[in-house]
N, C-alpha and C. Protein backbone atom coordinates (compact mmCIF):
# COMPACT_ATOMS: atom_id res chain seq x y z
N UNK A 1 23.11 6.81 15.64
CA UNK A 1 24.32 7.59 15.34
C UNK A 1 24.60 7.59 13.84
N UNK A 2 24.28 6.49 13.45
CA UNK A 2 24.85 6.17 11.64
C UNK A 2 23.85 7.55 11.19
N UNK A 3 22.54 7.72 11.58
CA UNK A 3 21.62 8.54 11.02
C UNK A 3 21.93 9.82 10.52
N UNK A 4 22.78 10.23 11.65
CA UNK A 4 23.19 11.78 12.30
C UNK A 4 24.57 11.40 10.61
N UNK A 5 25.37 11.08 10.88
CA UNK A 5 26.41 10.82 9.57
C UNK A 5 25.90 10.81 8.37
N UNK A 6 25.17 10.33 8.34
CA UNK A 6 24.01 10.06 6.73
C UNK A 6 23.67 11.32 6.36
N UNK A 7 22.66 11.81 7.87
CA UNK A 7 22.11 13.25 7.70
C UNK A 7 23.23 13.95 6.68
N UNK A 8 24.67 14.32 7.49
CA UNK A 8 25.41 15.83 7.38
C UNK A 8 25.70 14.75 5.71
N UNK A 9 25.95 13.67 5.88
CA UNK A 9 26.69 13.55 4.64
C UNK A 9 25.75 14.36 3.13
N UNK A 10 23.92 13.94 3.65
CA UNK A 10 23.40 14.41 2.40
C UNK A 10 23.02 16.08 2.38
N UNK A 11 23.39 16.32 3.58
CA UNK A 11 23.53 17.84 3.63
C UNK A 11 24.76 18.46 2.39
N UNK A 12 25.84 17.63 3.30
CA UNK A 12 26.82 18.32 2.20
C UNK A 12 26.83 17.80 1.22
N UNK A 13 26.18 16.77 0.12
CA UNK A 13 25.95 16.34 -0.97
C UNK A 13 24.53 17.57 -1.54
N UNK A 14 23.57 18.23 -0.82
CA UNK A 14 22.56 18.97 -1.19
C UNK A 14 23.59 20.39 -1.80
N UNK A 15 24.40 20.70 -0.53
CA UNK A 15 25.50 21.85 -0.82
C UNK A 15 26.40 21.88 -2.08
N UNK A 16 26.88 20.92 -2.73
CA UNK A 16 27.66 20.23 -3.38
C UNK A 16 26.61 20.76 -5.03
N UNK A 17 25.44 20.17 -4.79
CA UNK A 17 24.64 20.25 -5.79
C UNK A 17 24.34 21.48 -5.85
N UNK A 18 24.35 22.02 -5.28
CA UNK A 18 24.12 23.67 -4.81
C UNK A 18 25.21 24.69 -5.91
N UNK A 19 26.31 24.42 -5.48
CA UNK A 19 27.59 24.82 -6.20
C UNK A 19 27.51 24.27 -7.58
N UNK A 20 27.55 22.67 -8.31
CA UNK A 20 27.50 22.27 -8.89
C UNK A 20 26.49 23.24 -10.31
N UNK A 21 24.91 23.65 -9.50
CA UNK A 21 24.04 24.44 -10.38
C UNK A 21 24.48 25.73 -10.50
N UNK A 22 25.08 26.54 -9.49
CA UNK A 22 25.93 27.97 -9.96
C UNK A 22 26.76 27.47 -11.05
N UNK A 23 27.72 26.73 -10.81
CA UNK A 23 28.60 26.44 -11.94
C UNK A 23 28.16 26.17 -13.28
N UNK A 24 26.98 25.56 -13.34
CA UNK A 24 26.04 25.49 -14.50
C UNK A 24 25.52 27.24 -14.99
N UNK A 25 25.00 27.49 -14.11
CA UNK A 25 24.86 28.99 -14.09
C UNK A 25 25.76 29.90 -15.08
N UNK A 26 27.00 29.59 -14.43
CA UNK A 26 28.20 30.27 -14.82
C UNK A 26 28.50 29.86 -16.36
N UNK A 27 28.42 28.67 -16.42
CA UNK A 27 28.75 28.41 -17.90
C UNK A 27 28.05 29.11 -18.79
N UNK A 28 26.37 28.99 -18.80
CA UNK A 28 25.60 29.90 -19.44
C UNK A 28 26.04 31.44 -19.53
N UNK A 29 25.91 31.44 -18.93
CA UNK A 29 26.37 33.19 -18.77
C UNK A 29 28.03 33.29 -19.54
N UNK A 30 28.51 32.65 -19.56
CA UNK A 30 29.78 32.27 -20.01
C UNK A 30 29.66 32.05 -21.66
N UNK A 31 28.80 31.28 -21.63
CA UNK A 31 28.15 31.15 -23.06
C UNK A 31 27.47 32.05 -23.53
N UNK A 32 26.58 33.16 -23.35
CA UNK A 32 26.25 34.69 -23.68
C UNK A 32 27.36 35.48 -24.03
N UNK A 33 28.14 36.01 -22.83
CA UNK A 33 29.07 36.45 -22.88
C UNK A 33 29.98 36.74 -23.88
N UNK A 34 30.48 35.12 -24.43
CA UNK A 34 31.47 35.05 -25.62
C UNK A 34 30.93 35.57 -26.46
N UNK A 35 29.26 35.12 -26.76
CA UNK A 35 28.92 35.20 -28.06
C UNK A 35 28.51 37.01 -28.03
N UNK A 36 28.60 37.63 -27.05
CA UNK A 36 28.36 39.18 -26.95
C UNK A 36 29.50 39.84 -27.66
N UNK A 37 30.54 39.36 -26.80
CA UNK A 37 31.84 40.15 -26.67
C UNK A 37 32.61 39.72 -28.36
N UNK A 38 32.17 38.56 -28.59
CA UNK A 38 32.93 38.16 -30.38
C UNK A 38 32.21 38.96 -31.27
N UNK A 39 30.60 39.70 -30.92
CA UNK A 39 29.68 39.84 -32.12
C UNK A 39 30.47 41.23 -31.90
N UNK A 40 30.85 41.90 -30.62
CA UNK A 40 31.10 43.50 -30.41
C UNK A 40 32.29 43.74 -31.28
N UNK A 41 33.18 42.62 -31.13
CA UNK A 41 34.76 42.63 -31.65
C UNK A 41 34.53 42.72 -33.13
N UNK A 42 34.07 41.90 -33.48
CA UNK A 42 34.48 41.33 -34.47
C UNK A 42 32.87 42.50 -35.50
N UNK A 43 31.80 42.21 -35.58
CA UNK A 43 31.28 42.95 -36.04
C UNK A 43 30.99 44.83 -35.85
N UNK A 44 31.57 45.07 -34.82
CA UNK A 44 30.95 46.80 -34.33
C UNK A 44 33.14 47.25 -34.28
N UNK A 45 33.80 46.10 -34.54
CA UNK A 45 35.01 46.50 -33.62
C UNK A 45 35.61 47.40 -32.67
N UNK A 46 34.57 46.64 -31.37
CA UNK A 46 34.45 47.13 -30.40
C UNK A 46 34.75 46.35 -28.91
N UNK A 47 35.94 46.51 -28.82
CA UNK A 47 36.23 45.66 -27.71
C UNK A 47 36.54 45.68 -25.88
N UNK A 48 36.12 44.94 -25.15
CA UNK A 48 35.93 45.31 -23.48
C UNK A 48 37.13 44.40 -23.16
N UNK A 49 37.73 45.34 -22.32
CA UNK A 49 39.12 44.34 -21.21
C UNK A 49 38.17 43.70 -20.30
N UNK A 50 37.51 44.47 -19.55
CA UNK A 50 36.68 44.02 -18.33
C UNK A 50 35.47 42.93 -18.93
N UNK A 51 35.20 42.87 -20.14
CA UNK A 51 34.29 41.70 -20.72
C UNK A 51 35.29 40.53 -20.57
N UNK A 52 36.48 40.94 -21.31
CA UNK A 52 37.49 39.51 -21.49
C UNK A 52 37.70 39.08 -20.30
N UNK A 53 38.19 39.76 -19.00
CA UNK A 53 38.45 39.53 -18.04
C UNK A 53 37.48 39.07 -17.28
N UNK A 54 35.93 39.03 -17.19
CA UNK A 54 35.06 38.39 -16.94
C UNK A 54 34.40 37.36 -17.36
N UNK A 55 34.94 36.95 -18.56
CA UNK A 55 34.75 35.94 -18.93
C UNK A 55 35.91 34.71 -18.45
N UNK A 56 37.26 35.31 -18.48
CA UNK A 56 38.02 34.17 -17.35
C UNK A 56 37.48 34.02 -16.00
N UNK A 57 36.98 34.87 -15.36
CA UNK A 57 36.37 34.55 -13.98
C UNK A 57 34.75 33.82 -14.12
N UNK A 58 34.57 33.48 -14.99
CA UNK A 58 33.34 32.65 -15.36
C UNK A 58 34.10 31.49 -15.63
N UNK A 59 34.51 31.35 -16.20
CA UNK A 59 35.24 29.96 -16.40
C UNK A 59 35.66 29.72 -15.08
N UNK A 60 36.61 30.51 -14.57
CA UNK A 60 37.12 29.76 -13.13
C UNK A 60 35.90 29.37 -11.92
N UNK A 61 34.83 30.54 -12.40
CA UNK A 61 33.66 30.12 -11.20
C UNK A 61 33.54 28.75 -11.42
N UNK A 62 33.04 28.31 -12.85
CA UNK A 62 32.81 27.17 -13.75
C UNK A 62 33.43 26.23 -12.72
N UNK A 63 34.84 26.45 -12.99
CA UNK A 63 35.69 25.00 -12.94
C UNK A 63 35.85 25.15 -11.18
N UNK A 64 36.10 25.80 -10.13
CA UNK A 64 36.02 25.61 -9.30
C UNK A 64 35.12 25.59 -8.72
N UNK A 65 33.76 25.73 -8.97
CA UNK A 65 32.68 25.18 -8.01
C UNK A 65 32.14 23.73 -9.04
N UNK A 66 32.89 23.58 -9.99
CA UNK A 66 32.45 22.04 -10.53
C UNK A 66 33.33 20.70 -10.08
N UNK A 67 34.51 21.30 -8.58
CA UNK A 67 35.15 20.34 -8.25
C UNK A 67 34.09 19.28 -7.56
N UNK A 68 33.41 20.27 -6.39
CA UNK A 68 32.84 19.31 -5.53
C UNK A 68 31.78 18.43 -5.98
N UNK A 69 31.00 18.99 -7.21
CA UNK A 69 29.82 18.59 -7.76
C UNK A 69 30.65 17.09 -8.84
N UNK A 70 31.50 17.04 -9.31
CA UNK A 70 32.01 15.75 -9.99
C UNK A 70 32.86 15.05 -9.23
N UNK A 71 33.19 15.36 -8.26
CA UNK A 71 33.52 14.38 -6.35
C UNK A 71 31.86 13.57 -6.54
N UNK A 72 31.24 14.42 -6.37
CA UNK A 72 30.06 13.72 -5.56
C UNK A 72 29.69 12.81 -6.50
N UNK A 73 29.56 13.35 -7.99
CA UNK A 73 29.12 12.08 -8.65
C UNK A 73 30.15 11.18 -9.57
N UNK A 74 30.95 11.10 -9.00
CA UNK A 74 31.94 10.32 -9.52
C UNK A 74 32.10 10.30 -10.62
N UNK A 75 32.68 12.01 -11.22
CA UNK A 75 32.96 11.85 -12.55
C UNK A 75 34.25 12.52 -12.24
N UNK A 76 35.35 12.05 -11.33
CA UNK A 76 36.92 12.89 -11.06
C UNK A 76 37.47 12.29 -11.98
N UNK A 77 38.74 11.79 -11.86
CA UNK A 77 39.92 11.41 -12.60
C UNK A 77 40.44 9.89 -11.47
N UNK A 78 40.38 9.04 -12.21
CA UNK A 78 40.73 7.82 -11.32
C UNK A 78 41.11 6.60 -11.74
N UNK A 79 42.37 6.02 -11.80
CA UNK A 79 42.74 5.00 -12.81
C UNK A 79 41.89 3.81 -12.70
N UNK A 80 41.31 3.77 -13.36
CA UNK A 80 39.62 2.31 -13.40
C UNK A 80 40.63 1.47 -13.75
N UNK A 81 41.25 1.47 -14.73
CA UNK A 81 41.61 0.19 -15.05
C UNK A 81 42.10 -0.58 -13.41
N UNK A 82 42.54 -0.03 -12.89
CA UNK A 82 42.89 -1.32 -11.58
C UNK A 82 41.36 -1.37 -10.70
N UNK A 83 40.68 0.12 -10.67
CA UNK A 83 39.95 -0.15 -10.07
C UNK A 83 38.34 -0.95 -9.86
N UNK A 84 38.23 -0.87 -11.23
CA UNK A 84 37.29 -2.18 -11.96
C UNK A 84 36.76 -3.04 -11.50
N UNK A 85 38.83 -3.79 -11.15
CA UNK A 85 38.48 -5.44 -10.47
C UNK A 85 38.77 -5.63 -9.37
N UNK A 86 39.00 -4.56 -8.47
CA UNK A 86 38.48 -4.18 -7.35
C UNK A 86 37.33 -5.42 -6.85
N UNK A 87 36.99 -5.37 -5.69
CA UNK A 87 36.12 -6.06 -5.01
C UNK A 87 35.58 -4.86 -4.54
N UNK A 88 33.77 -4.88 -4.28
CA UNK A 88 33.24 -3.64 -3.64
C UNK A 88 33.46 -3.17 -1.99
N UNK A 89 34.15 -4.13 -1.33
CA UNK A 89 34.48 -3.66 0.00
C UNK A 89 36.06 -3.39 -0.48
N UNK A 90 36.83 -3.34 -1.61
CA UNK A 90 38.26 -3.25 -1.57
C UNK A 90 37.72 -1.52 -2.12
N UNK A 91 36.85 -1.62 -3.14
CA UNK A 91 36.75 -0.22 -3.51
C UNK A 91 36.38 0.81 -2.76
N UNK A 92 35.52 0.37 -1.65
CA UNK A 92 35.00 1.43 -0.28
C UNK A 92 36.50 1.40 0.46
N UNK A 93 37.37 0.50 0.60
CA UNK A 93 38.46 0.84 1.31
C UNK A 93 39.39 1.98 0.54
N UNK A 94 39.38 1.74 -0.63
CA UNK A 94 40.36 2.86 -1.65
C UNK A 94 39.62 4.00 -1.60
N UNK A 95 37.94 4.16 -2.07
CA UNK A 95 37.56 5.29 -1.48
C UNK A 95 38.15 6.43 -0.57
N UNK A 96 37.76 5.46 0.69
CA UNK A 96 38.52 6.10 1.69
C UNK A 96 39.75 6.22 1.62
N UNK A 97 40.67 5.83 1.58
CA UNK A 97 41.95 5.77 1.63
C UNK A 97 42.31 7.49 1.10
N UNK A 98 41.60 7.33 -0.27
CA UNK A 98 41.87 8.54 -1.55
C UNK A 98 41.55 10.00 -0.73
N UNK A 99 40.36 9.79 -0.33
CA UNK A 99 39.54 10.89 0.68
C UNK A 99 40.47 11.19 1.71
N UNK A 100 41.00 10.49 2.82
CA UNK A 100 41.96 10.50 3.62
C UNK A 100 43.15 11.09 3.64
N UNK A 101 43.45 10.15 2.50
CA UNK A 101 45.28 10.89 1.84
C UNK A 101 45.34 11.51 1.17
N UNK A 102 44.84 11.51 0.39
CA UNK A 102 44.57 12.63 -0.87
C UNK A 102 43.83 13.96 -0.70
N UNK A 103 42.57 13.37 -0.88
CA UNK A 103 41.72 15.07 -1.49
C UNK A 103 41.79 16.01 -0.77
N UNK A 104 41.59 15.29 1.08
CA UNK A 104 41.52 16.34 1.95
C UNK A 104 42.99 16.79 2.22
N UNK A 105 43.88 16.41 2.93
CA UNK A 105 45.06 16.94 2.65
C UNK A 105 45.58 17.91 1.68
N UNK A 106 44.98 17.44 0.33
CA UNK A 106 45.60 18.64 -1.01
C UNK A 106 44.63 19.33 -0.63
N UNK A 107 43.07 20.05 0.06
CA UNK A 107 42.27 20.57 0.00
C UNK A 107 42.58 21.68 1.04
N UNK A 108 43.01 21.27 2.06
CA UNK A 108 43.54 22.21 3.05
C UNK A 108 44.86 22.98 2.85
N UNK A 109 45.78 21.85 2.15
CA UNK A 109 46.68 22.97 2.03
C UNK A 109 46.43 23.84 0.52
N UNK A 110 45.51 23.96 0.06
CA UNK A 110 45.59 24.85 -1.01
C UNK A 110 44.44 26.15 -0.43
N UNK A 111 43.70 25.53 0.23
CA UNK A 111 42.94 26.42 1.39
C UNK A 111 44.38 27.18 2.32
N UNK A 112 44.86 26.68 2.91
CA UNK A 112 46.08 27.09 3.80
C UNK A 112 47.21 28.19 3.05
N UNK A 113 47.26 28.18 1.78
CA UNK A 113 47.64 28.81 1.09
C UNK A 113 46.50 29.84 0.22
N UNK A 114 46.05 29.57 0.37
CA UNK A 114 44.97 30.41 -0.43
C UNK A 114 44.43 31.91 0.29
N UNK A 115 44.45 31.24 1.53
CA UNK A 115 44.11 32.26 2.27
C UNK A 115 44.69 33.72 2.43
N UNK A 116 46.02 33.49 2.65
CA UNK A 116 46.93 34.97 2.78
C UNK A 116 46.99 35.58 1.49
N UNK A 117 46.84 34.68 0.76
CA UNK A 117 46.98 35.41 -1.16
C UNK A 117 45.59 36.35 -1.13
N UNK A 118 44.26 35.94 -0.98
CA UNK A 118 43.17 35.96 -1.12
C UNK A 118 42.99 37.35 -0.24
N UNK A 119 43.25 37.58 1.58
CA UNK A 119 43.26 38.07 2.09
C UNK A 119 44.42 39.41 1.76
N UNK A 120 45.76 39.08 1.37
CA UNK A 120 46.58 40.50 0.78
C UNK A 120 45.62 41.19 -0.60
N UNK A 121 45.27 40.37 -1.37
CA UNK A 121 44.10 41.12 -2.09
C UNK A 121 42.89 41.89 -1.93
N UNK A 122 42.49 41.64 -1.06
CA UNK A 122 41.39 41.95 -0.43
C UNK A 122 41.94 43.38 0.26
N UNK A 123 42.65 43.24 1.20
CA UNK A 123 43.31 44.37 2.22
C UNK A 123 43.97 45.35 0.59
N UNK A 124 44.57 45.11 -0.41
CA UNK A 124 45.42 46.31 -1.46
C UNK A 124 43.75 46.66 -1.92
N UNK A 125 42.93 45.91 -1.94
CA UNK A 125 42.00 46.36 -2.93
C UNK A 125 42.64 45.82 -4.53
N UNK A 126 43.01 44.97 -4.68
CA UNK A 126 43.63 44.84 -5.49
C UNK A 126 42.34 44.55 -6.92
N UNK A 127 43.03 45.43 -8.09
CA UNK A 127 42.09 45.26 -9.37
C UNK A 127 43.00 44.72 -10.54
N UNK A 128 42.45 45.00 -11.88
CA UNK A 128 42.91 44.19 -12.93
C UNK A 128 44.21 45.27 -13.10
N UNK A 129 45.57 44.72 -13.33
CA UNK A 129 46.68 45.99 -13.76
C UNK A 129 46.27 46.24 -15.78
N UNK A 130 45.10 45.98 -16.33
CA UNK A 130 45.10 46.47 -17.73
C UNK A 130 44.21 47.88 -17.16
N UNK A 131 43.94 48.88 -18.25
CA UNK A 131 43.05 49.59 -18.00
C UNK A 131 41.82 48.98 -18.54
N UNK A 132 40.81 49.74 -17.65
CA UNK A 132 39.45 49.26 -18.37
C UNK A 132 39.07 47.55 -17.55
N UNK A 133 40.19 47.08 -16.88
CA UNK A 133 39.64 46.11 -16.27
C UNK A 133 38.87 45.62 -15.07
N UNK A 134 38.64 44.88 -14.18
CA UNK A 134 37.41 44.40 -13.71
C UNK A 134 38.12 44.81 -12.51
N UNK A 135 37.83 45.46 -11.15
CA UNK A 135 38.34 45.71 -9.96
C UNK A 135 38.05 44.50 -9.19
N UNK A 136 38.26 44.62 -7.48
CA UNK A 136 38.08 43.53 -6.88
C UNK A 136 38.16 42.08 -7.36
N UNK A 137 39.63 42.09 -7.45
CA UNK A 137 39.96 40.69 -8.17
C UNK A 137 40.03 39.60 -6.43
N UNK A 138 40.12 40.04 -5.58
CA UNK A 138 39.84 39.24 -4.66
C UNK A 138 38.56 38.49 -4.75
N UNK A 139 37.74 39.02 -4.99
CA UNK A 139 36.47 37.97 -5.44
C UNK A 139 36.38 36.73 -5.67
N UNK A 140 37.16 36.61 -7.43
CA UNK A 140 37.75 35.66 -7.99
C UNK A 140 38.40 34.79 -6.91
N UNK A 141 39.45 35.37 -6.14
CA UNK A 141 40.74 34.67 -5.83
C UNK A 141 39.82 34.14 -4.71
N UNK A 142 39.14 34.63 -3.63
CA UNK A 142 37.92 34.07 -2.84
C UNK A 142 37.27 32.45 -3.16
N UNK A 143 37.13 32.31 -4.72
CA UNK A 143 36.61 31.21 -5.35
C UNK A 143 37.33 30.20 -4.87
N UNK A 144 38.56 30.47 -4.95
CA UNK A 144 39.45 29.27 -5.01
C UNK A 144 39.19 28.55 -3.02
N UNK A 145 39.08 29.91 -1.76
CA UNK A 145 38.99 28.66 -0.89
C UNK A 145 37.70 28.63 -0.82
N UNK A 146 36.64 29.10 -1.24
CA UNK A 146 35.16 28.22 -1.52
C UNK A 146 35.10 26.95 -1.91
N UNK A 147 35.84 26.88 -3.43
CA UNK A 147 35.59 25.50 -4.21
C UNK A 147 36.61 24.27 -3.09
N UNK A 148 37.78 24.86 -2.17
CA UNK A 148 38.45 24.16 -1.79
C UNK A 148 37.52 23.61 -0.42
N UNK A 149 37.11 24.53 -0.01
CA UNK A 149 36.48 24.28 1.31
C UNK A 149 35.47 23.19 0.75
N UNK A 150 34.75 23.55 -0.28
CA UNK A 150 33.74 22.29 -0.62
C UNK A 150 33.96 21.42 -1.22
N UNK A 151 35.07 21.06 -1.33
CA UNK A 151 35.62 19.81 -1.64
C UNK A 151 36.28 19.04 -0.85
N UNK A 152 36.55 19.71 0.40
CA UNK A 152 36.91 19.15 1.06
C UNK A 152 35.39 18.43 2.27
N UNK A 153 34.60 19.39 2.19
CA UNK A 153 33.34 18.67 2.76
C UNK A 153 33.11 17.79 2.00
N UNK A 154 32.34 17.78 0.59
CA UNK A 154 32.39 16.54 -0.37
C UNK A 154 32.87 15.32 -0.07
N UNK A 155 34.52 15.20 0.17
CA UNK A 155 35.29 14.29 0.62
C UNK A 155 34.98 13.47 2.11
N UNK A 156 34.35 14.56 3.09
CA UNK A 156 34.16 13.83 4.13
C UNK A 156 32.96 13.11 4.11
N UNK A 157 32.01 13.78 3.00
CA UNK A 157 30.81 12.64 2.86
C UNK A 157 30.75 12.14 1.91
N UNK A 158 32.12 11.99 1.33
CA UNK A 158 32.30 10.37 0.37
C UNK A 158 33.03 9.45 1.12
N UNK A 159 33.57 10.10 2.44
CA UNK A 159 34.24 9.21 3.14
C UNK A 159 33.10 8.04 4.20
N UNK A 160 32.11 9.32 5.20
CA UNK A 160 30.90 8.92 5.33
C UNK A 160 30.18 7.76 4.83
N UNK A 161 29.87 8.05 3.52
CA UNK A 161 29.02 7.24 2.47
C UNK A 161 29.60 5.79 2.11
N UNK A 162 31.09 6.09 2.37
CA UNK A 162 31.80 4.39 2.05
C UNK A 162 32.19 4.19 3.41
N UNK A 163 31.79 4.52 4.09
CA UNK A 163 32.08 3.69 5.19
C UNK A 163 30.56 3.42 5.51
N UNK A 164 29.45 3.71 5.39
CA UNK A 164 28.34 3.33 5.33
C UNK A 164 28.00 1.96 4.37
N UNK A 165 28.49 2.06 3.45
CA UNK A 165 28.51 0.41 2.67
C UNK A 165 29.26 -0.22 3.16
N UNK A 166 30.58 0.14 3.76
CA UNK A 166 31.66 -1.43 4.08
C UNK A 166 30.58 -1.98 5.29
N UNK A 167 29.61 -1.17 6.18
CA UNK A 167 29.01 -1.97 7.23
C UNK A 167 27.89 -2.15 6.77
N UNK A 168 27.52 -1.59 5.78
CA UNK A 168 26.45 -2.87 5.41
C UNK A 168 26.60 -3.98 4.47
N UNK A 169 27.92 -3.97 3.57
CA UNK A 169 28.58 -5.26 3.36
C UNK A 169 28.87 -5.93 4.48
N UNK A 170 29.23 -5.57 5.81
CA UNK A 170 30.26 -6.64 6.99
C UNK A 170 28.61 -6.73 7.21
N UNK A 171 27.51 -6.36 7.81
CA UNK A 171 26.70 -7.06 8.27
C UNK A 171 25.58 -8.22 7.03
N UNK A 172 25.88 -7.62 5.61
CA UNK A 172 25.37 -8.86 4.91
C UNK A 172 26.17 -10.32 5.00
N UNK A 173 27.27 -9.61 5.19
CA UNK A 173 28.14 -11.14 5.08
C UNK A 173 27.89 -12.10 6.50
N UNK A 174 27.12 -10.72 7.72
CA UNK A 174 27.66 -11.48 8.73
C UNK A 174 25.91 -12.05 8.93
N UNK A 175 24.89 -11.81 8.06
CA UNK A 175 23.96 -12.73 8.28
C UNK A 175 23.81 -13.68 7.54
């Protein structure tokens, strides 16, 4: 049974990495982009709404598919200083705890909310109100319960993963 848990956990850690390399993706392209749209401005003075405006939805791809990918490798936001001196079965318990009360909970309800915003966009057809800007802004707004949904998987196989060490801490201790 532990196997089958392990399995999905490195499934959704493969998925995770998955997102993580779009988001890499995105930055690059993000990084072209600027340097396109500054050389057009600024040397040809020649400027795109729908460039500018695609370049915020590169950034947001960026930052919301780079939630689940710095979950997984533990580069979030987390006060070390207490957690340091932690004991490693106290830290698999806070793990969890965080995963539990925290991530997933804030993950659903921003999913739970996300949805009807995402979906009234979608149904207006809703586009950029500048002229010249980028249509189908639901796209974008789409991102947000992607990155949420996969962070919230993330979470269940960091929850997985520490509860996989507290039993193989309880069975080192218990031989």
């Amino acid at each position: 049974m532990r196997d089958k848990w392990l399995k999905l956990s490195y499934i959704i850690d493969e998925t995770s990495k998955a997102a993580g390399a779009l988001g890499a993706l995105a930055s690059v392209a993000l990084a072209l982009l600027i340097v396109y749209d500054a050389s057009m401005r600024y040397l040809f003075h020649e400027g795109s709404v729908a460039l500018q405006e695609l370049e915020w939805h590169l950034f947001d791809i960026l930052f919301l598919l780079g939630l689940a990918y710095a979950l997984k490798h533990d580069k979030h936001v987390r006060v070390d200083i207490l957690y340091t001196r932690f004991s490693p079965r106290m830290k698999e318990w806070v793990r969890i705890a965080t995963m539990l009360l925290f991530v997933i909970p804030l993950g659903l309800l921003v999913v739970w909310f996300s949805w009807d915003f995402t979906l009234q966009s979608f149904l207006q057809h809703e586009g950029s109100p500048d002229p010249g800007g980028l249509c189908c802004r639901y796209v974008i707004k789409s991102f947000v319960i992607v990155a949420f949904v996969l962070l919230i998987l993330q979470a269940v196989s960091e929850t997985i993963k520490a509860l996989h060490r507290l039993r193989e801490l309880n069975e080192g201790r218990a031989a």
